[in-house]
C-alpha atoms as a PDB file:
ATOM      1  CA  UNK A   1       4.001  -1.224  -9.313  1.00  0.00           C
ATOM      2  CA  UNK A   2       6.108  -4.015 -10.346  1.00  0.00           C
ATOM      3  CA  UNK A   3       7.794  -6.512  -8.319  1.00  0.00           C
ATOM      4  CA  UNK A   4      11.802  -5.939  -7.934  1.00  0.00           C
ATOM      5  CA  UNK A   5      12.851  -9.425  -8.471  1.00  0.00           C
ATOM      6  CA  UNK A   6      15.635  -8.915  -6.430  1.00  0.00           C
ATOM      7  CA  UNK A   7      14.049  -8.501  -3.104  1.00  0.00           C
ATOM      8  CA  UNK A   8      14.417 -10.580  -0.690  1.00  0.00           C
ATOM      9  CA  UNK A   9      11.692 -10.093   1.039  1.00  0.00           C
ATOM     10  CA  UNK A  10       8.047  -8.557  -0.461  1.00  0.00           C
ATOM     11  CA  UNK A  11       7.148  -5.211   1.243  1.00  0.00           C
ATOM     12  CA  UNK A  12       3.386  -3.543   1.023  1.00  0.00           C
ATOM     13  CA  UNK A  13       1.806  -0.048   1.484  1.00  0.00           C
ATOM     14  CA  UNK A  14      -2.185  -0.310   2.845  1.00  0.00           C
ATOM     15  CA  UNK A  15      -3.728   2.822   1.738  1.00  0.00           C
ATOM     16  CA  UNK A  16      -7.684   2.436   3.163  1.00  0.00           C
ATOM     17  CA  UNK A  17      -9.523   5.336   4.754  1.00  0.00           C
ATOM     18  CA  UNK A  18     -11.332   2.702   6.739  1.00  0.00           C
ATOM     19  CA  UNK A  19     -10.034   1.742   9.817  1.00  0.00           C
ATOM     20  CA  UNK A  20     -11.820  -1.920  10.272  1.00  0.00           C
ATOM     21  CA  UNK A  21     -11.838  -2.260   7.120  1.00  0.00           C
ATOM     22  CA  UNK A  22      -7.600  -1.636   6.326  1.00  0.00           C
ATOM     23  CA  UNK A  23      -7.112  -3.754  10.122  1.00  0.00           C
ATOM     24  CA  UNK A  24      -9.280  -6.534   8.158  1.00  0.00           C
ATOM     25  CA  UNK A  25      -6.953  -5.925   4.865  1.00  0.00           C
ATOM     26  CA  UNK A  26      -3.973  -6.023   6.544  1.00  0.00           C
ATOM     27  CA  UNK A  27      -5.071  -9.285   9.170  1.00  0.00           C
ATOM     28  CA  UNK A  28      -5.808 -11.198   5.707  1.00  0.00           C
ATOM     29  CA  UNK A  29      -2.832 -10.391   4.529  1.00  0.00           C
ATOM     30  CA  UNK A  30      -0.559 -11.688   7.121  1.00  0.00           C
ATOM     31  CA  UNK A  31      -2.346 -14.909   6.874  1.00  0.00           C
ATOM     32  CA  UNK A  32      -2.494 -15.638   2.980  1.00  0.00           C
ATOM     33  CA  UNK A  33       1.188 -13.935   2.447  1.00  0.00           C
ATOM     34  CA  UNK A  34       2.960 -14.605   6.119  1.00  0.00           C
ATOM     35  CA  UNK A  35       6.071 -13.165   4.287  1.00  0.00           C
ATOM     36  CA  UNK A  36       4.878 -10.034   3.181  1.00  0.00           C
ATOM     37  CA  UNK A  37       6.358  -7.271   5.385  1.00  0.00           C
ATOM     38  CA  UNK A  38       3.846  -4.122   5.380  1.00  0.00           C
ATOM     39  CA  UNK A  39       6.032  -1.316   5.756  1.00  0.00           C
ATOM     40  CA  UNK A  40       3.564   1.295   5.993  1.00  0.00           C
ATOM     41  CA  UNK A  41      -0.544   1.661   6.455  1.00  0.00           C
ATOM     42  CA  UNK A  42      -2.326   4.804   6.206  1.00  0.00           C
ATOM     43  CA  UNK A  43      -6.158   6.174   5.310  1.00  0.00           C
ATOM     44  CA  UNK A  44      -4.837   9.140   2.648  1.00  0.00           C
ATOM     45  CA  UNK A  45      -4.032   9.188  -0.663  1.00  0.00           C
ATOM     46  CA  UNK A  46      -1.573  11.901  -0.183  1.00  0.00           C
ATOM     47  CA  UNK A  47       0.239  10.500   3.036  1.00  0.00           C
ATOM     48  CA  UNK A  48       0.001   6.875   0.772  1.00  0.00           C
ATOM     49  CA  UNK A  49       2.191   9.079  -2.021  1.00  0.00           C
ATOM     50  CA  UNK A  50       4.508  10.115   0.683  1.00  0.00           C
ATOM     51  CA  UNK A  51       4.714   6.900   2.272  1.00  0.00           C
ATOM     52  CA  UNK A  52       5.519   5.149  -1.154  1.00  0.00           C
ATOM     53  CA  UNK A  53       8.228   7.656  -1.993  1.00  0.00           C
ATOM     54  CA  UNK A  54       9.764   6.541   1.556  1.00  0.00           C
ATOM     55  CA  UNK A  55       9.404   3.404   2.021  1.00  0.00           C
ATOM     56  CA  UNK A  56       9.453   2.262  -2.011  1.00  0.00           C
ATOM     57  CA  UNK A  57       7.041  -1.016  -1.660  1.00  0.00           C
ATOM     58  CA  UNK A  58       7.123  -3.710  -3.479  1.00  0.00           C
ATOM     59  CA  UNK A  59       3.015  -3.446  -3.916  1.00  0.00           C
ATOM     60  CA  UNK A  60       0.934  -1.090  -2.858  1.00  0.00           C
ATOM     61  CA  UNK A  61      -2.848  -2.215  -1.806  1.00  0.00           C
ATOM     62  CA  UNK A  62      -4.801   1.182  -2.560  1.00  0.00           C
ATOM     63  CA  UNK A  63      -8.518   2.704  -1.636  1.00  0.00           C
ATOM     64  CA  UNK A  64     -10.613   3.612  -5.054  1.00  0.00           C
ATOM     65  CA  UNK A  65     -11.687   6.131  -3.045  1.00  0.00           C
ATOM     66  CA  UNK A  66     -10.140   8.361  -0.617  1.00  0.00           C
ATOM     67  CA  UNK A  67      -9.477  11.763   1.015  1.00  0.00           C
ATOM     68  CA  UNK A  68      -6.724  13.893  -0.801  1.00  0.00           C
ATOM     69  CA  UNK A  69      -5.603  11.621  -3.487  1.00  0.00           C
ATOM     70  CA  UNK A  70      -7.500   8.580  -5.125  1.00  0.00           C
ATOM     71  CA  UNK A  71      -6.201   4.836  -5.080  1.00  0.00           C
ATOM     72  CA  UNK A  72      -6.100   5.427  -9.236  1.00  0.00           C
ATOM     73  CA  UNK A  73      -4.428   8.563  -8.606  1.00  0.00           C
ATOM     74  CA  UNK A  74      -1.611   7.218  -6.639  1.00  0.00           C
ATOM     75  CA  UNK A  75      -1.100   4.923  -8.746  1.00  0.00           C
ATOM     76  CA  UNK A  76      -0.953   6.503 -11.499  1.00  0.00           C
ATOM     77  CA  UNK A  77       1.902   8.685 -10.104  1.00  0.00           C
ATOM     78  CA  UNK A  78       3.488   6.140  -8.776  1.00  0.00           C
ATOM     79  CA  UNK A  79       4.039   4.480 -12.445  1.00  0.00           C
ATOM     80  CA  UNK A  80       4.753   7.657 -13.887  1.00  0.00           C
END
């Protein structure tokens, strides 16, 4: 997805189906991007669709692989 140059501030989905692993994701990203707001986190392709139409993120951090709908797969509806 590509950045909206006029926001303010930078907003993020976390799509991971593993929990330590998208707490460790999301703990990394507070500290290298303190200004990144992470609007939404979830462990499903298709709640990460729903959650994107929602919330409309300025990036989207997405699984390769997970239940319902892949990271690529998501993606790629998200650009289309």
């Amino acid at each position: 997805m590509i950045a909206r140059a006029f926001d303010a501030v930078p907003t993020a989905l976390v799509a991971e189906d593993e929990p330590l692993l998208r707490e460790e994701i999301v703990e990394l990203l507070r500290k290298l991007w303190p200004e990144l707001d992470i609007v939404a986190q979830t462990d499903d392709g298709v709640d990460a669709l729903r959650l994107l139409t929602i919330h409309r993120p300025t990036v989207m951090f997405l699984d390769i692989q997970m239940p319902g709908l892949s990271g690529l797969e998501v993606a790629k509806q998200a650009a289309g």
